[in-house]
Protein backbone atom coordinates (compact mmCIF):
# COMPACT_ATOMS: atom_id res chain seq x y z
CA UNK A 1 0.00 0.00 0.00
CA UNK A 2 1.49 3.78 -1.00
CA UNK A 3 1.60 6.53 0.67
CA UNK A 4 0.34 9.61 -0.26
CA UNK A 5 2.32 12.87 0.81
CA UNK A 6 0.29 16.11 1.18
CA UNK A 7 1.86 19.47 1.18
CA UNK A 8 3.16 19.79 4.64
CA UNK A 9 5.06 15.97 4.20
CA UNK A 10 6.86 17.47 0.69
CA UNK A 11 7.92 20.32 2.83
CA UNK A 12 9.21 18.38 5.64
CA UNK A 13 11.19 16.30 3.39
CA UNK A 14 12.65 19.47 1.66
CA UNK A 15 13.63 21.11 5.20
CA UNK A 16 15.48 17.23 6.27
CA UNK A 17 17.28 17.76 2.81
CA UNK A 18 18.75 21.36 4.35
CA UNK A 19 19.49 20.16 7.34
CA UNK A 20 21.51 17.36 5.72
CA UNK A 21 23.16 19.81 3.32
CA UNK A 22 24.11 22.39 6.13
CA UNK A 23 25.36 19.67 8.15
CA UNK A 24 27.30 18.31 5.53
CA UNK A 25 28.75 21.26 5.24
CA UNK A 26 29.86 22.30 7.98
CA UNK A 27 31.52 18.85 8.77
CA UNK A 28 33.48 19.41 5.67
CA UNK A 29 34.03 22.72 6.78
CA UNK A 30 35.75 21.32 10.36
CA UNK A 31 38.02 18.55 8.33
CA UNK A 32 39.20 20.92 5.81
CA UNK A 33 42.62 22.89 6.57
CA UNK A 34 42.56 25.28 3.42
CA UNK A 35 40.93 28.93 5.05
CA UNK A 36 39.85 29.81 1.54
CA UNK A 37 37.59 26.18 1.58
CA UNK A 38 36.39 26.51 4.75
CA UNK A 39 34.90 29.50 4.49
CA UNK A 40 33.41 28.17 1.04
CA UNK A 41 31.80 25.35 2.90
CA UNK A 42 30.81 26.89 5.73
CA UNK A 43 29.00 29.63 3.06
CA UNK A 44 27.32 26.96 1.34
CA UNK A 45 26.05 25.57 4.80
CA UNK A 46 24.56 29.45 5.83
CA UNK A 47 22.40 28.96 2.29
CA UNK A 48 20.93 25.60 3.02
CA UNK A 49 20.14 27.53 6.42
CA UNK A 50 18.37 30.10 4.58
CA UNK A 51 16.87 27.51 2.69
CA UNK A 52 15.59 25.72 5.34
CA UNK A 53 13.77 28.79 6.95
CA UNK A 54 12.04 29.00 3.62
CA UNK A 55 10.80 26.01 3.77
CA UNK A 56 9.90 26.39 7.52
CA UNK A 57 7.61 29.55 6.26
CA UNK A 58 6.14 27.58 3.50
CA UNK A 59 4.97 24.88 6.31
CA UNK A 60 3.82 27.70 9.01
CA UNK A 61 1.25 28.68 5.94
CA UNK A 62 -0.72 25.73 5.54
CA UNK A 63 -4.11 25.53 6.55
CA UNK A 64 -6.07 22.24 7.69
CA UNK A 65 -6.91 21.29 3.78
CA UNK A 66 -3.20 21.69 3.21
CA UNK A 67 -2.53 18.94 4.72
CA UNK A 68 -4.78 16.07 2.53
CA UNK A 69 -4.20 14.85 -0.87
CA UNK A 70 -3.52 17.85 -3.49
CA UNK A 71 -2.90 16.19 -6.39
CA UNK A 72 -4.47 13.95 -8.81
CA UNK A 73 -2.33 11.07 -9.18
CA UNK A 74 -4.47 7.83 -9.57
CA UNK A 75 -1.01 6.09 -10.47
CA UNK A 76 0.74 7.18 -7.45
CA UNK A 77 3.88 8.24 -9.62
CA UNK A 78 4.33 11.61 -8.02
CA UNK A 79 4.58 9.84 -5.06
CA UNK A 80 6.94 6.82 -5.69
CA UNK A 81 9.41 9.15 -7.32
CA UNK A 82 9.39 11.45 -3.82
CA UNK A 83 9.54 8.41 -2.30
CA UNK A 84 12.66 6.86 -4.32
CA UNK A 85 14.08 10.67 -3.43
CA UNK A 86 13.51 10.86 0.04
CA UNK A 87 14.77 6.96 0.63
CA UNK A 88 17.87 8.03 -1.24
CA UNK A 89 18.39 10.27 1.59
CA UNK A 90 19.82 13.45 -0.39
CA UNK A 91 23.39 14.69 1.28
CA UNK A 92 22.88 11.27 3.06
CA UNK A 93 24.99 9.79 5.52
CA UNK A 94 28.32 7.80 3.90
CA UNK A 95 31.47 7.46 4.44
CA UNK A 96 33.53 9.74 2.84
CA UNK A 97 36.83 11.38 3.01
CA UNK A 98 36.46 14.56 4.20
CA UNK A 99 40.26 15.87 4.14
CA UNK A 100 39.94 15.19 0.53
CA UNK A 101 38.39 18.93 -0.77
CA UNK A 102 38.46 17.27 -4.12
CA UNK A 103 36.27 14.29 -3.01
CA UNK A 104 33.90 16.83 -0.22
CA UNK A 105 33.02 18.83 -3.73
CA UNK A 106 32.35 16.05 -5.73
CA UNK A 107 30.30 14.41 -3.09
CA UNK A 108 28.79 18.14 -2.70
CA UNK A 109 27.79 18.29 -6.34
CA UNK A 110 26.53 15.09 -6.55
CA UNK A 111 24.07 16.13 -3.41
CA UNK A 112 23.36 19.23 -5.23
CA UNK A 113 21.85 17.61 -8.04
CA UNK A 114 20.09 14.83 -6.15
CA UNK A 115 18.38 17.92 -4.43
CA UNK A 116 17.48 19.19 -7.39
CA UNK A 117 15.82 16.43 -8.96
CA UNK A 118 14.06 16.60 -5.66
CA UNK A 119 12.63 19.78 -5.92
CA UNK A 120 11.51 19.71 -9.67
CA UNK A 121 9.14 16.45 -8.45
CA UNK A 122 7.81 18.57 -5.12
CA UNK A 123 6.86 21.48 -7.52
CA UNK A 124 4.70 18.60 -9.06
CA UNK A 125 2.85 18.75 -5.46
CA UNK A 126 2.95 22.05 -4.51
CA UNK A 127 0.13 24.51 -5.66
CA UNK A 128 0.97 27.91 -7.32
CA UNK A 129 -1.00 29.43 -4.10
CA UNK A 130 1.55 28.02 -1.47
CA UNK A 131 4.83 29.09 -3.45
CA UNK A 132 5.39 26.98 -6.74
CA UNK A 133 7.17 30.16 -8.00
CA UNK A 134 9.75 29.97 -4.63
CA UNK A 135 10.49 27.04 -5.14
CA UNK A 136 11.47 27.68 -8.70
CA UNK A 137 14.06 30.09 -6.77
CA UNK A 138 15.49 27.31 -4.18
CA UNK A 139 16.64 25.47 -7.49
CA UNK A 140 18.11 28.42 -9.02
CA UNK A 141 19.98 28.79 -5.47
CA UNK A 142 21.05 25.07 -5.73
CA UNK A 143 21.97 25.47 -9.26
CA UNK A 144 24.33 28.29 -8.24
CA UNK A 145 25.78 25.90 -5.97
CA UNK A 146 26.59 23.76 -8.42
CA UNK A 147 28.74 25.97 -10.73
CA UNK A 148 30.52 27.17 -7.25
CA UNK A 149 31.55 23.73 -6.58
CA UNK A 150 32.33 22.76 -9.98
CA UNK A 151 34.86 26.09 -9.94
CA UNK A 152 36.17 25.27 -7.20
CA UNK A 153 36.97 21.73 -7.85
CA UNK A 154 38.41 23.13 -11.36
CA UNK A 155 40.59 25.33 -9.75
CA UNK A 156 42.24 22.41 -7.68
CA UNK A 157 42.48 20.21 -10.94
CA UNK A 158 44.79 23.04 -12.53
């Protein structure tokens, strides 16, 4: 039997995926010696903050008939693809070497993406009313991330 997410669950899921990213972050941050890449990582990790209170706001505006069923989904597809997304875990939990900038970006990008992907399948669930457009932004944000890691890790290739 599926489950399927309303609103307020998408939302939830979208603030654990900041909280993972900040966190991942900032652990990078703490195992990284370079100043420069510190202060990179612990940058990134102040975003996923401010992405997180976002998503916080979005959740603090539901009402009651936010929280059923808002989309039409007889298949459940929307929701085995958030599903496959959330049980992937993005900026999950593995075992990584994190005195290795190289390997914290790629990681980084890789969880970037992931979080991505996410968020164009939540805009799926989320009406125009309760910020389709903001989220729209978040990915931009993420996007940016992207390109900053992917310098970055250029840089130390050179």
């Amino acid at each position: 039997m599926g489950h399927d997410f309303n609103v307020d669950e998408v939302f939830q899921m979208a603030e654990q995926i900041e909280r993972n990213g900040a966190k991942f972050y900032r652990d990078a941050a703490d195992s990284i010696s370079d100043e420069s890449a510190t202060q990179v990582l612990l940058d990134l990790a102040k975003m996923e903050d401010e992405h997180l209170i976002v998503f916080e706001h979005f959740r603090s505006d539901l009402s009651g008939s936010d929280v059923e069923i808002t989309v039409f989904d007889p298949e459940g597809e929307a929701e085995q693809y958030l599903r496959a997304l959330a049980d992937m875990r993005v900026f999950y939990q593995r075992e990584i070497n994190k005195s290795s900038l190289e390997e914290v970006y790629k990681e980084a990008i890789l969880a970037e993406k992931d979080s991505i992907v996410f968020y164009l399948g939540m805009k799926e669930l989320v009406p125009e009313r309760l910020g389709k457009d903001r989220i729209d932004k978040i990915i931009k944000e993420e996007m940016k991330h992207i390109r900053l890691l992917g310098d970055k890790l250029s840089q130390l290739n050179k």
